[in-house]
Each structure stands twice: as C-alpha cells, then as structure tokens.
Protein backbone atom coordinates (compact mmCIF):
# COMPACT_ATOMS: atom_id res chain seq x y z
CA UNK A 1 57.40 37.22 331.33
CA UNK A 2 59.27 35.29 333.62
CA UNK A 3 62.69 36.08 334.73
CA UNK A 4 65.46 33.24 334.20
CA UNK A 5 69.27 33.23 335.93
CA UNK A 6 71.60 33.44 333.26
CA UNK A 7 75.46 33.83 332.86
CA UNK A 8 76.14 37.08 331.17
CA UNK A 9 77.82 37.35 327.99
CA UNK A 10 78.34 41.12 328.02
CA UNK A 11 79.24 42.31 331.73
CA UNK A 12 81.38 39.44 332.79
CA UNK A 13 85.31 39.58 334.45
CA UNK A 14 85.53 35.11 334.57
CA UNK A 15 82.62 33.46 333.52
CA UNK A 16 79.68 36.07 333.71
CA UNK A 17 78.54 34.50 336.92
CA UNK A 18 78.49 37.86 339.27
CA UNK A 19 77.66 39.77 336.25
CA UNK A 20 74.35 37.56 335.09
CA UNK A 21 73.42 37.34 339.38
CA UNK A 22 73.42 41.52 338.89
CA UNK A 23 71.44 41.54 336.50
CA UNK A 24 68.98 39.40 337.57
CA UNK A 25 68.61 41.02 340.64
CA UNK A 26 69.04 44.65 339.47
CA UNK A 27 72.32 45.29 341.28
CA UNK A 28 75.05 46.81 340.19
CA UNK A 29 77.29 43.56 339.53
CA UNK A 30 80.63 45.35 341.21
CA UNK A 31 79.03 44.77 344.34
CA UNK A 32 78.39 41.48 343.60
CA UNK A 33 82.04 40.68 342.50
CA UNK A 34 83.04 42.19 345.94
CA UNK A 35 80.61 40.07 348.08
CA UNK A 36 81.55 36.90 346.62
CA UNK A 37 85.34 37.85 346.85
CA UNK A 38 84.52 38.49 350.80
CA UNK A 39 82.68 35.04 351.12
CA UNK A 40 85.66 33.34 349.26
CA UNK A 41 87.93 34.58 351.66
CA UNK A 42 86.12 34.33 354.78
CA UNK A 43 85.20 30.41 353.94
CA UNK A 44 88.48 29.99 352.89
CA UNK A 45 87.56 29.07 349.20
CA UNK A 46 83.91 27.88 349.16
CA UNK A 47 83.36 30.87 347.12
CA UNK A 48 85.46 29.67 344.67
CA UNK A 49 84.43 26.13 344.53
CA UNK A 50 80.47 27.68 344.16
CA UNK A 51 81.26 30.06 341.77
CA UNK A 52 83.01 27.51 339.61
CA UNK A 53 79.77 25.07 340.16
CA UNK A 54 77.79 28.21 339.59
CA UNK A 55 80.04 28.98 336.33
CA UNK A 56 78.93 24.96 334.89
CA UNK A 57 75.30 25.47 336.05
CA UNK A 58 73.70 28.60 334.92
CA UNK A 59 73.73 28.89 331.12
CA UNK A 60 74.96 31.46 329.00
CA UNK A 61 73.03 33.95 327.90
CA UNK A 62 72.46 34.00 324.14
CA UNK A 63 70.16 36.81 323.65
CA UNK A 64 67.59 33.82 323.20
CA UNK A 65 64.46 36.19 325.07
C-alpha cells in the first residue's frame, strides 16, 4: 500500500501539520514541532507562512485507509 501525507486528526497542537509529517515519517512528532519552531525563527517567519500553506494543502485525515 502506498503511503499518503496527511494532516492528523488525533496527534495535532494547530492544524495536525507536524503531527501527520511524524507520522508519515515515523518520527516522534515533538521533534518535529521543535524543528519547525527553529526554522520559523531562524527565517524569521517562513516557517509560519509554510506551515500555514502546509495546514491548506495536505488533507485531513479521515480514517479513509
């Protein structure tokens, strides 16, 4: 089965974003969180403009699988 980006509807702090990324990568979604809080401030807010493009773009997941 192929595996599909999704927003995550059961580990998510905004949007589900970071949470969905974890999971489809098989990383523990904290880290995740903390990376993209690191870009955001390093880029001073291009995180936050691509995780709110990221937040439109990936659909929810609605235990559809």
């Amino acid at each position: 089965m192929k595996k599909q980006l999704f927003r995550s509807t059961t580990n998510r702090m905004l949007s589900g974003v970071c949470g969905g990324i974890g999971e489809y990568l098989d990383i523990d979604p904290t880290l995740i969180r903390l990376v993209w809080a690191i870009f955001t401030c390093v880029t001073v807010g291009a995180g936050l403009a691509a995780y709110i493009i990221a937040a439109i773009i990936i659909p929810a997941d609605n235990n559809i699988r």
